[in-house]
Protein backbone atom coordinates (compact mmCIF):
# COMPACT_ATOMS: atom_id res chain seq x y z
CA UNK A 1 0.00 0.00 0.00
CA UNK A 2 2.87 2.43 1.24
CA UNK A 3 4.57 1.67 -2.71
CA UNK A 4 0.88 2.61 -4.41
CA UNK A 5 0.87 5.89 -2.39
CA UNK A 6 4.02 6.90 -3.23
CA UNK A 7 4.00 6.08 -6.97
CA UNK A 8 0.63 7.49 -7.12
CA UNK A 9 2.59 10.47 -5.23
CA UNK A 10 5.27 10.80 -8.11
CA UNK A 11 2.56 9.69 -10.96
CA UNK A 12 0.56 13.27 -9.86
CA UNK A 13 4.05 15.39 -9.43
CA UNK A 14 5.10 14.54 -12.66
CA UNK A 15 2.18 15.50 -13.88
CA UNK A 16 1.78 19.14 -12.13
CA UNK A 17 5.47 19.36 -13.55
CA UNK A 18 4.46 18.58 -16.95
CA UNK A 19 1.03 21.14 -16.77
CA UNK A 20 3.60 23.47 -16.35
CA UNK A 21 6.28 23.03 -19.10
CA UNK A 22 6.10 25.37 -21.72
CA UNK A 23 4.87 24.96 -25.19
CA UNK A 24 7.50 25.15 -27.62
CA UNK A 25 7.12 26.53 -31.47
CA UNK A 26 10.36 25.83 -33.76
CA UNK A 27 10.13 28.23 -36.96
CA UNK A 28 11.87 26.64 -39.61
CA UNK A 29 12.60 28.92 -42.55
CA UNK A 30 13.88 27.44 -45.82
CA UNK A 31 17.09 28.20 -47.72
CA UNK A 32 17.06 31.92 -45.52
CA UNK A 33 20.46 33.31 -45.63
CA UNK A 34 22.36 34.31 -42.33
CA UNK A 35 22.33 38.06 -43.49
CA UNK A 36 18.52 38.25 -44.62
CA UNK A 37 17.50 38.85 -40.90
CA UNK A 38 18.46 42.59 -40.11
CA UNK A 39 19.04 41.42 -37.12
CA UNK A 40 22.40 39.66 -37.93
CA UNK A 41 23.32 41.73 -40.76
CA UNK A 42 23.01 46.22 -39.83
CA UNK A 43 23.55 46.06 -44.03
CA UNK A 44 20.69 43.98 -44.58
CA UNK A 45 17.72 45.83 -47.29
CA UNK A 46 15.42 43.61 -46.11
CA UNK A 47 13.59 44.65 -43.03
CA UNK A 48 12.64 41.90 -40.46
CA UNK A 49 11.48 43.68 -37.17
CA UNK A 50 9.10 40.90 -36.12
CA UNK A 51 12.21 38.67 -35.72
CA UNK A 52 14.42 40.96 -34.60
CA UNK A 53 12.02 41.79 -31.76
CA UNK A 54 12.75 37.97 -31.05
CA UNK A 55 16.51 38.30 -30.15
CA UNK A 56 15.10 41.37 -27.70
CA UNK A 57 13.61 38.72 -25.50
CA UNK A 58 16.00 36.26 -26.23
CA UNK A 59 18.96 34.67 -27.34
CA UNK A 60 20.57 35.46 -30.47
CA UNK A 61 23.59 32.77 -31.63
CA UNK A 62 26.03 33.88 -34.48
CA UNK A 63 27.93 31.35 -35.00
CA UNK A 64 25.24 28.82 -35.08
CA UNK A 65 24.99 26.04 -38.01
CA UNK A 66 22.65 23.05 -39.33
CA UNK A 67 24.24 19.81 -39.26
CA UNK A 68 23.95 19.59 -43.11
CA UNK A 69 24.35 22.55 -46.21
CA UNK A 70 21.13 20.67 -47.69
CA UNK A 71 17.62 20.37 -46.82
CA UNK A 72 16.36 16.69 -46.03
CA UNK A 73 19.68 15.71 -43.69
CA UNK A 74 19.34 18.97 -41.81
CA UNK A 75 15.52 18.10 -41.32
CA UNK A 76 16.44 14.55 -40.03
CA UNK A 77 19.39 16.27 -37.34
CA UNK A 78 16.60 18.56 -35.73
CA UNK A 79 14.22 15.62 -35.28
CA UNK A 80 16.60 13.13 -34.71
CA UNK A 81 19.58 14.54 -32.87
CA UNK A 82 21.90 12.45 -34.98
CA UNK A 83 24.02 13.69 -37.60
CA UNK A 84 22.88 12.87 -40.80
CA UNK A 85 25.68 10.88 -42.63
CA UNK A 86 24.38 7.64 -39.77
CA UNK A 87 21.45 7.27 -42.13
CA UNK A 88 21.57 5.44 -45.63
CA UNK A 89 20.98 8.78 -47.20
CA UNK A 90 24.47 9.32 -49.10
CA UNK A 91 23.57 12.44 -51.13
CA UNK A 92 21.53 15.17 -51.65
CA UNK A 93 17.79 15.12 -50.75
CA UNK A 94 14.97 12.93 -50.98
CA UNK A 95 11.94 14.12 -53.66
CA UNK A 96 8.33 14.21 -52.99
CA UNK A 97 8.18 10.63 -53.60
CA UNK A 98 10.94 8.97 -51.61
CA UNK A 99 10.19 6.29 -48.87
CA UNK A 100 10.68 7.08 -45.11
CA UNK A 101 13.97 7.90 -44.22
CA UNK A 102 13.13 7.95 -40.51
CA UNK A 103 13.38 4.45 -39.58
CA UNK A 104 10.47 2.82 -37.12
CA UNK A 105 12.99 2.17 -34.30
CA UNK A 106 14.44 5.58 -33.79
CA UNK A 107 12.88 8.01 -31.45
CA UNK A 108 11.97 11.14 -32.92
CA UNK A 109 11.99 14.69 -31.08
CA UNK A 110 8.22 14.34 -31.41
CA UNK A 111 8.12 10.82 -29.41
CA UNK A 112 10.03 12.09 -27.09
CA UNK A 113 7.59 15.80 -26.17
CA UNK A 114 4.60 13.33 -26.39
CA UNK A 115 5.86 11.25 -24.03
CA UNK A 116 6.12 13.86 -21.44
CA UNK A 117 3.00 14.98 -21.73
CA UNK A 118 2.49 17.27 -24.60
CA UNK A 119 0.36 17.43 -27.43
CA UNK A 120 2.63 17.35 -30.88
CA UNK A 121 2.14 18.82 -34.81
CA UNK A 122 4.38 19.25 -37.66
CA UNK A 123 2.61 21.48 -40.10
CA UNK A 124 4.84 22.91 -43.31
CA UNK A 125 7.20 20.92 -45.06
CA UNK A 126 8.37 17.16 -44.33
CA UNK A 127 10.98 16.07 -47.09
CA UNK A 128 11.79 13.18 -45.48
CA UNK A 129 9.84 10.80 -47.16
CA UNK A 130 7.03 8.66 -46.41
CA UNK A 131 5.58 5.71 -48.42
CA UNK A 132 3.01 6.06 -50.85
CA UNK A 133 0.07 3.45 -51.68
CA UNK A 134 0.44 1.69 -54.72
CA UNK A 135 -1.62 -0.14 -57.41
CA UNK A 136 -1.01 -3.34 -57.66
CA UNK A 137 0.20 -3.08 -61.14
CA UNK A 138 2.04 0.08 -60.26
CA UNK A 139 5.54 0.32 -62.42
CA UNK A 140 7.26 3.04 -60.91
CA UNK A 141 7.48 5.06 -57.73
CA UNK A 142 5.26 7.88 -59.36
CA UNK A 143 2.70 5.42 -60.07
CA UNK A 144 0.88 6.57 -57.02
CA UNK A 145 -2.86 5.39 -55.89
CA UNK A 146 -3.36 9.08 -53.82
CA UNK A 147 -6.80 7.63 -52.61
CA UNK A 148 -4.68 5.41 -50.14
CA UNK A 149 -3.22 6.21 -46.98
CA UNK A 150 0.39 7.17 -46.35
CA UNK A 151 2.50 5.17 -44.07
CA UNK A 152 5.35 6.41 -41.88
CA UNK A 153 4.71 9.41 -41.97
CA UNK A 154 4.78 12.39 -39.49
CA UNK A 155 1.97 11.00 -37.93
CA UNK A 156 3.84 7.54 -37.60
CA UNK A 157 6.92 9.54 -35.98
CA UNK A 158 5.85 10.81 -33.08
CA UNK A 159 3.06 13.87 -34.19
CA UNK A 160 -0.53 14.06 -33.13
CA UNK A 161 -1.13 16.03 -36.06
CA UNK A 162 -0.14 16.76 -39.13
CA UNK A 163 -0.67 19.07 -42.02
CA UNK A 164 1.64 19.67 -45.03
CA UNK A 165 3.64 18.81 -48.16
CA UNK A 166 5.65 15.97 -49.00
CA UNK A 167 9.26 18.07 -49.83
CA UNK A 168 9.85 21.38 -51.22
CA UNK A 169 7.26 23.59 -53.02
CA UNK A 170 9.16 23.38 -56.27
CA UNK A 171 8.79 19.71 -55.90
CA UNK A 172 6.26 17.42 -56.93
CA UNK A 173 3.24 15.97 -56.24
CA UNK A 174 2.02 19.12 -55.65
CA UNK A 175 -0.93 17.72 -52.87
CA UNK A 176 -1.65 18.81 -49.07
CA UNK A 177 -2.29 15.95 -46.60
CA UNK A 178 -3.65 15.89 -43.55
CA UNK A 179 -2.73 13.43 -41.19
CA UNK A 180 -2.05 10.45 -43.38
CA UNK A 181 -4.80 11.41 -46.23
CA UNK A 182 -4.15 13.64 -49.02
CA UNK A 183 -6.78 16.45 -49.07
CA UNK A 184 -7.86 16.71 -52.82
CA UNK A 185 -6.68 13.95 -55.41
CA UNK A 186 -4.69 15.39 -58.15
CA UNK A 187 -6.40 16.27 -60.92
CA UNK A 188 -4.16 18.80 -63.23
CA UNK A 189 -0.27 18.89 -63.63
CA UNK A 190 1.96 22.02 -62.71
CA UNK A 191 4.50 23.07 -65.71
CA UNK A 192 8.02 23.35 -65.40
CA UNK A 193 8.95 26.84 -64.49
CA UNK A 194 12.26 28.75 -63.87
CA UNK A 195 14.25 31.57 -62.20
CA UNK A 196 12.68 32.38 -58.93
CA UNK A 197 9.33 31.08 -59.93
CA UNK A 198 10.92 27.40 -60.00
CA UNK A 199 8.54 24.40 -60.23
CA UNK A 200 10.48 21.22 -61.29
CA UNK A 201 6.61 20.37 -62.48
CA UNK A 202 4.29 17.30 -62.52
CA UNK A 203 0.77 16.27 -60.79
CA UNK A 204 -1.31 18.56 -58.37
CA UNK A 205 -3.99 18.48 -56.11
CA UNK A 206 -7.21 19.79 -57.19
CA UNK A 207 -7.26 23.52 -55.87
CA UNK A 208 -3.36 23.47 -55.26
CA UNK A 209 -1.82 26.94 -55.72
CA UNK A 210 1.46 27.25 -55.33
CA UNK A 211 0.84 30.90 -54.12
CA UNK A 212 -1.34 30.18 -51.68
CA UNK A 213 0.92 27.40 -50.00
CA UNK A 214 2.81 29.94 -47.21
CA UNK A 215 -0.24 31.46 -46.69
CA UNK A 216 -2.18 28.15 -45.71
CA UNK A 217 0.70 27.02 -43.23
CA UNK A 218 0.10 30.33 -41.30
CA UNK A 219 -3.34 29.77 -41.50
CA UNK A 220 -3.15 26.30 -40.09
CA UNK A 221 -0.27 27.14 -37.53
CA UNK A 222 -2.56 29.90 -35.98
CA UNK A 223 -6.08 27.56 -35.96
CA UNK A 224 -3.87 25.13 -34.32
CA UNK A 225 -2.09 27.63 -31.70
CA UNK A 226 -5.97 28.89 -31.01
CA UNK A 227 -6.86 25.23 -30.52
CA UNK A 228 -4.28 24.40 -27.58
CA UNK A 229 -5.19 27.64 -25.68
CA UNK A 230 -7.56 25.64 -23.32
CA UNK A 231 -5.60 22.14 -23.29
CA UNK A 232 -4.37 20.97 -19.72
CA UNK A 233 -1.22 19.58 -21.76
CA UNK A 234 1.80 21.74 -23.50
CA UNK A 235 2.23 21.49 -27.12
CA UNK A 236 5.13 20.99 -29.35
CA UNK A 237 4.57 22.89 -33.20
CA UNK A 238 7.27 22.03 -35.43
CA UNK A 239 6.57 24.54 -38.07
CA UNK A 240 8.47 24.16 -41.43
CA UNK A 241 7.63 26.53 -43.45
CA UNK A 242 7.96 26.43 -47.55
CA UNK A 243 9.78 29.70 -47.54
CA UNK A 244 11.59 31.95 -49.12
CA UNK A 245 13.02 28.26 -50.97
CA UNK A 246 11.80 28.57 -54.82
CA UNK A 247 8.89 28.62 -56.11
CA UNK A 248 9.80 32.79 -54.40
CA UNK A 249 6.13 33.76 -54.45
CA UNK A 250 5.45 36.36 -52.13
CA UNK A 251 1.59 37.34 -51.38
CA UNK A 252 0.33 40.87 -53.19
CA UNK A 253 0.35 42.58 -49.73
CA UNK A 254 4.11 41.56 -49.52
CA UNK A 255 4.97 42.89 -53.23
CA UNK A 256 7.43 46.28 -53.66
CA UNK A 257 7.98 46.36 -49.39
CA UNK A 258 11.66 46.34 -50.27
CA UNK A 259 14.35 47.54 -52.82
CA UNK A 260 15.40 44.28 -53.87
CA UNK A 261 12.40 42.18 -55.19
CA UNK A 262 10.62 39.48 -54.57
CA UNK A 263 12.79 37.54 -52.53
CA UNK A 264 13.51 40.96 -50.21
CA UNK A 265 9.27 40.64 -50.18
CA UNK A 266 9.05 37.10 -49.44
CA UNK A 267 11.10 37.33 -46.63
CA UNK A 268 9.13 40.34 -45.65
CA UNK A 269 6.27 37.73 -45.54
CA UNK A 270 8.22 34.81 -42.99
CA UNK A 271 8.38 38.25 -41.26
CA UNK A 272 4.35 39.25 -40.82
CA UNK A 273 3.97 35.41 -40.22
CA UNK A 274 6.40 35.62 -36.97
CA UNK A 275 4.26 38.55 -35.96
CA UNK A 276 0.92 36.71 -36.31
CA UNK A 277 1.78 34.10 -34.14
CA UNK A 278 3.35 36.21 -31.51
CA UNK A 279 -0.23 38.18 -31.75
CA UNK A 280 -1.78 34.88 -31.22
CA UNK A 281 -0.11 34.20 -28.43
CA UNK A 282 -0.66 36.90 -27.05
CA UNK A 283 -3.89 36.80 -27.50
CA UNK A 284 -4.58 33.72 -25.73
CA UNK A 285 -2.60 34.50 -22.73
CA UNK A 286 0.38 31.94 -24.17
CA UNK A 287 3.14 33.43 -24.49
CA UNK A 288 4.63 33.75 -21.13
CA UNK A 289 4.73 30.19 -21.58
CA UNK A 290 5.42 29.51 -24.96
CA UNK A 291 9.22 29.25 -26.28
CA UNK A 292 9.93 30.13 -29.69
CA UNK A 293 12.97 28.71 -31.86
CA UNK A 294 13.80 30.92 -34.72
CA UNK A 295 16.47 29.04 -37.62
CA UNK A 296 16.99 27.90 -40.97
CA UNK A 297 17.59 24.20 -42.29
CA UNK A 298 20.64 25.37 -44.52
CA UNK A 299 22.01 28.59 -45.73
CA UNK A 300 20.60 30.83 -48.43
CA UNK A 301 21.25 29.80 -52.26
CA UNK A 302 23.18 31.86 -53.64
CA UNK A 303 23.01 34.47 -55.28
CA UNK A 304 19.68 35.39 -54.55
CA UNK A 305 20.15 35.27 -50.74
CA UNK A 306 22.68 37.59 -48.44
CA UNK A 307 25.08 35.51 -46.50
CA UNK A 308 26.68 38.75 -45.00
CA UNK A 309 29.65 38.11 -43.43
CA UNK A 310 30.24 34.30 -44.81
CA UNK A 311 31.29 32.45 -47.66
CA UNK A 312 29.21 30.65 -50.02
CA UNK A 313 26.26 29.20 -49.81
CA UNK A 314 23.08 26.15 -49.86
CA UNK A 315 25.17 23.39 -50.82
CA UNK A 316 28.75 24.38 -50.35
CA UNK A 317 31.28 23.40 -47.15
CA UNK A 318 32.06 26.65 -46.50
CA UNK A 319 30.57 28.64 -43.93
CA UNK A 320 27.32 29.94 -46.35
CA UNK A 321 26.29 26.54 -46.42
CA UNK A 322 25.68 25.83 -42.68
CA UNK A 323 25.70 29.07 -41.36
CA UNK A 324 22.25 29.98 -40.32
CA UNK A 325 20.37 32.32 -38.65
CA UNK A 326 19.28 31.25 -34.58
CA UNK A 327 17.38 32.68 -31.94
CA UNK A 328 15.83 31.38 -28.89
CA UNK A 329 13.41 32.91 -26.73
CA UNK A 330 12.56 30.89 -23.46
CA UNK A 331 10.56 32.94 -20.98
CA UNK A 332 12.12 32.93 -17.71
CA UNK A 333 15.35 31.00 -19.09
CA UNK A 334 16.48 33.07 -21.63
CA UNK A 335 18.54 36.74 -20.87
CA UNK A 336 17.00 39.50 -23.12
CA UNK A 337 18.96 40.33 -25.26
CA UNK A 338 21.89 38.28 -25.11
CA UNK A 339 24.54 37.65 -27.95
CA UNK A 340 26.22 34.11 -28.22
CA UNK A 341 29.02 32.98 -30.60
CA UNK A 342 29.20 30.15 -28.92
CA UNK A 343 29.10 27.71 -32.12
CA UNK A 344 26.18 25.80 -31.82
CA UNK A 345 24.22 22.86 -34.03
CA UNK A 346 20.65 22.12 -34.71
CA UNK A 347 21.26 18.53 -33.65
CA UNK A 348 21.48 19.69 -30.31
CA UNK A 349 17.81 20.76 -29.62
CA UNK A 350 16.71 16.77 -29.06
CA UNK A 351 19.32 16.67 -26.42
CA UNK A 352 18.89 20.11 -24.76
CA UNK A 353 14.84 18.76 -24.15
CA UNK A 354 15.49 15.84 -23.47
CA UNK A 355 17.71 17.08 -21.09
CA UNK A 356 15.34 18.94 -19.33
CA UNK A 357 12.34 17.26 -19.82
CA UNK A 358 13.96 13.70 -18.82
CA UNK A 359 17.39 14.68 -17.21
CA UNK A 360 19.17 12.96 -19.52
CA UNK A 361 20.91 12.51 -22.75
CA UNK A 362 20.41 9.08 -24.75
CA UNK A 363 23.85 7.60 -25.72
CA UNK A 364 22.77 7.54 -29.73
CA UNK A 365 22.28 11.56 -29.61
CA UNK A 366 25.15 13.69 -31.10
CA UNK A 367 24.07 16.85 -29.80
CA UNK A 368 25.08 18.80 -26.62
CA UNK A 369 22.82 20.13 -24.30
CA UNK A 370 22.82 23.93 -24.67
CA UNK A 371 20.37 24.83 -21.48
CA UNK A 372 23.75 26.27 -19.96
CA UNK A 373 24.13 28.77 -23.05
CA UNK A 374 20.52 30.07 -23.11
CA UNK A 375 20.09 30.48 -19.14
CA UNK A 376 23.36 32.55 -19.08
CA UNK A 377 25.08 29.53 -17.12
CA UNK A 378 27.85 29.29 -19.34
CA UNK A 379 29.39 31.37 -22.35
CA UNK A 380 30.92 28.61 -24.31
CA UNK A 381 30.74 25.01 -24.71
CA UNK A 382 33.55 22.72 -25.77
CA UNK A 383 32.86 20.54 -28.52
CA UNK A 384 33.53 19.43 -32.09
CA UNK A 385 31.31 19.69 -35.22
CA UNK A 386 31.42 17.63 -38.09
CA UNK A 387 29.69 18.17 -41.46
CA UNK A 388 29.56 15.52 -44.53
CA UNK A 389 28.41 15.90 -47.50
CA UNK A 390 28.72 14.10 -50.89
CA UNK A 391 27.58 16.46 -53.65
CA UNK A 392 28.92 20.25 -52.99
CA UNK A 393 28.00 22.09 -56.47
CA UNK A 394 30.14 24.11 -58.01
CA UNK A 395 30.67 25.15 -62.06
CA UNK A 396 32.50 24.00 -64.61
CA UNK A 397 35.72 25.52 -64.56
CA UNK A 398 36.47 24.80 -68.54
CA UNK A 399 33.32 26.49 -70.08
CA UNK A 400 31.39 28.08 -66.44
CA UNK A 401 28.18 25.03 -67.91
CA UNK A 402 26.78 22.66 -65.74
CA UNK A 403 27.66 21.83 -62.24
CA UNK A 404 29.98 18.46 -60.88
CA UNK A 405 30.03 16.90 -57.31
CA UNK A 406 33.10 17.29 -55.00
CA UNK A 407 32.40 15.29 -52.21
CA UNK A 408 34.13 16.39 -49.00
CA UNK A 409 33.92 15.91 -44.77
CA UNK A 410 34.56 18.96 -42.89
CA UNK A 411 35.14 19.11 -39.20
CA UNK A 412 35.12 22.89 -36.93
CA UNK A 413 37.10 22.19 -33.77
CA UNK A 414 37.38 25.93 -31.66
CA UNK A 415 38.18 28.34 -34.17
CA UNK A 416 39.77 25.88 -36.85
CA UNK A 417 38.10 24.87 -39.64
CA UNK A 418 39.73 22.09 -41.75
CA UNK A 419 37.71 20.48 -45.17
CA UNK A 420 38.63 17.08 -46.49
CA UNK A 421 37.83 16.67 -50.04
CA UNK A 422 37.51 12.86 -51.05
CA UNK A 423 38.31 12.67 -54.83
CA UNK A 424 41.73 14.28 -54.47
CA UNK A 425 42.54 14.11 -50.49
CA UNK A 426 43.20 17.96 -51.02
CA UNK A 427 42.38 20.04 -47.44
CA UNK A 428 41.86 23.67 -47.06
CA UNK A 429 42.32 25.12 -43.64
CA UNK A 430 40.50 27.71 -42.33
CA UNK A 431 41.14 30.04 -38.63
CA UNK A 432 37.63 31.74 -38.41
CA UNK A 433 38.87 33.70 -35.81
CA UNK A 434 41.12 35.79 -38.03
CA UNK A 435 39.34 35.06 -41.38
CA UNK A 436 35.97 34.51 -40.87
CA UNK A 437 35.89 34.73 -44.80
CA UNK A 438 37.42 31.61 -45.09
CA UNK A 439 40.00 33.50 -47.80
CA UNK A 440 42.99 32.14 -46.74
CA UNK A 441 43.79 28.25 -46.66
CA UNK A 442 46.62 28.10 -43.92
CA UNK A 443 46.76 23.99 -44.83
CA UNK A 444 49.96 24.70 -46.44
CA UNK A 445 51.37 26.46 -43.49
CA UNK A 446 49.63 24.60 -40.72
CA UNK A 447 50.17 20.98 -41.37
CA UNK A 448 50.44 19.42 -37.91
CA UNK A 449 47.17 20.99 -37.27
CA UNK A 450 45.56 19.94 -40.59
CA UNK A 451 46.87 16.39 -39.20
CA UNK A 452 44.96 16.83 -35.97
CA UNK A 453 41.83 17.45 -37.70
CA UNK A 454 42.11 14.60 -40.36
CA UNK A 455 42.71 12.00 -37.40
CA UNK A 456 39.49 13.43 -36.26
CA UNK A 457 37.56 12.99 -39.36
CA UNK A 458 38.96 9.67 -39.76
CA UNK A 459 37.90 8.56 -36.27
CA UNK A 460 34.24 9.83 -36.69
């Protein structure tokens, strides 16, 4: 009797704990450049207030980075906490219809809030596959029966809710789906478009328009902030938005709000969106309790994006590539208006919650827990990054056509920088300290420390 009151004891503390953890909302812009927030770039032409009035309540990290300089592997890091060369994913991204790459036997960031008590959605973009229903006399992976089901999908990994797109906008099918259902069979194709309208083209939904497909995320991100306002449980939003990736399609209200164009205007638009949910917060009395994770998947594609004070961009091992913007703003935890150049990962969110949700880190995670940084704790924490990735773009250097693959394995260790490149065992060295430009490749002049970080590489 004595062990049934005092489980029942801990059952209904760990409860009153959990009524009281805060919701959390993680923004997830696509392909946004480290120098499109104003914040983070005093040059920048595009003005971002609603985000900048973020890193006034929070947290603000500039030397922070995604664990991959392409979409899909980044995506898999943040709800994961793995790095993403573990997973049979080699190169580049998965398309709209690639099978799960989350495997059913590894917990997702999702799995791990509902288990402590909170409610969980993922609505934006997925891009990491989930499996299709097929005819039976289906020949080919686009021979798709969109009347069925889908299978492990977001709603198999760990979300109450979903509501979405299979992978990028400029991706196809072109379809919605809601929970595992796709919301109006396809019943026209989308042509192939270029420049910043970019549509790779095939089969859409009835009623899908890729203008409209920003707008409908907010719409469903707000309905389902309004709908948690009178839960007894916490939720978790994942909110990947489509944006400002091609198709760059900024709403008429948007258009001519900056010098540059539309991709100044789109931006303009993630923007507004920040402010609407803030409102809505507000609104509903949630925000004292509500964090809110500001950051990018990748860097910006160049050249349409501003990078500011880094080199390169989507795609590329230098810092453009996995440079992205951060902020974090945790009432209560966070200091307002703190600056951090701590360097910091998006693989490290799964551990930081599940450090403080379960007070502990599972041995499989390759993040660090970064509590200390955003309560002011600590100012720096001591760790290694490494970055791999099998298809870095870059032109032709006989006629400036085309683009080939140079596969490399980079690896940041303080302020040294050191990339491995596979088809030639060439290795540029970078201090970021003195040249955070990456300008200057000190490999020539620094070799026992280029042999330092290749023993590293080589032992990961």
């Amino acid at each position: 009797m004595h062990k049934l009151i005092t489980l029942s004891s801990a059952l209904l503390a760990t409860a009153a704990v959990r009524a009281q953890s805060p919701n959390v909302i993680f923004i997830l812009a696509d392909d946004l450049g480290y120098g499109d927030i104003s914040a983070f770039n005093p040059e920048s032409k595009i003005p971002t207030p609603n985000i900048d009035n973020l890193t006034q309540d929070g947290i603000t990290f500039t030397d922070a980075h995604s664990s991959s300089a392409l979409s899909t592997p980044s995506r898999y890091s943040i709800l994961t906490g793995r790095y993403p060369w573990r997973t049979k994913l080699k190169e580049g991204v998965l398309d709209g219809y690639s099978p799960a790459m989350i495997t059913p036997d590894r917990r997702t960031i999702a799995q791990m809030f509902s288990e402590n008590g909170y409610n969980t959605a993922c609505i934006g973009k997925w891009h990491l596959g989930w499996d299709w229903g097929y005819p039976q006399n289906a020949k080919n992976k686009k021979d798709v029966d969109f009347s069925l089901p889908i299978k492990n999908g977001p709603t198999d990994r760990g979300f109450d809710y979903f509501y979405g797109i299979p992978s990028s906008l400029d991706i196809a099918p072109y379809v919605y789906v809601e929970n595992n259902k796709v919301t109006a069979l396809p019943d026209h194709i989308i042509e192939p478009q270029k420049g910043l309208g970019l549509m790779h083209g095939g089969v859409a939904g009835a009623g899908f328009d890729p203008q409209d497909c920003l707008p409908n995320i907010i719409r469903h991100s707000i309905d389902y902030i309004d709908k948690q306002r009178n839960s007894k449980k916490p939720f978790f939003l994942y909110l990947p938005i489509t944006a400002p990736h091609t198709p760059v399609l900024p709403s008429d209200k948007y258009k001519g709000k900056t010098t540059i164009g539309a991709y100044g205007d789109f931006v303009v638009m993630i923007d507004d969106m920040v402010q609407q949910i803030v409102e809505t917060l507000k609104k509903n009395n949630q925000l004292d309790n509500t964090i809110i994770i500001f950051n990018s998947d990748n860097g910006g594609s160049e050249p349409i994006t501003d990078n500011y004070t880094v080199r390169g961009g989507k795609g590329m091992p230098y810092e453009g590539g996995n440079r992205v913007p951060l902020i974090v703003k945790w009432p209560d935890v966070t200091k307002a208006g703190k600056i951090s150049d701590c360097p910091v990962n998006n693989i490290d969110f799964f551990s930081t919650f599940q450090m403080y949700l379960e007070g502990k880190i599972g041995d499989e995670l390759d993040g660090a827990d970064i509590y200390p940084l955003l309560s002011n704790e600590k100012s720096s924490i001591e760790r290694d990054l490494f970055w791999h990735f099998p298809a870095y773009l870059e032109s032709y250097t006989d006629n400036g056509k085309g683009f080939r693959a140079k596969p490399y394995t980079s690896v940041r260790s303080g302020k040294w920088k050191l990339i491995y490149y596979y088809e030639n065992e060439n290795t540029e060295l970078f201090d970021l300290d003195k040249d955070p430009l990456e300008e200057y490749d000190l490999s020539c002049v620094n070799e026992e420390m280029v042999s330092i970080l290749k023993k590293k590489i080589f032992s990961w």
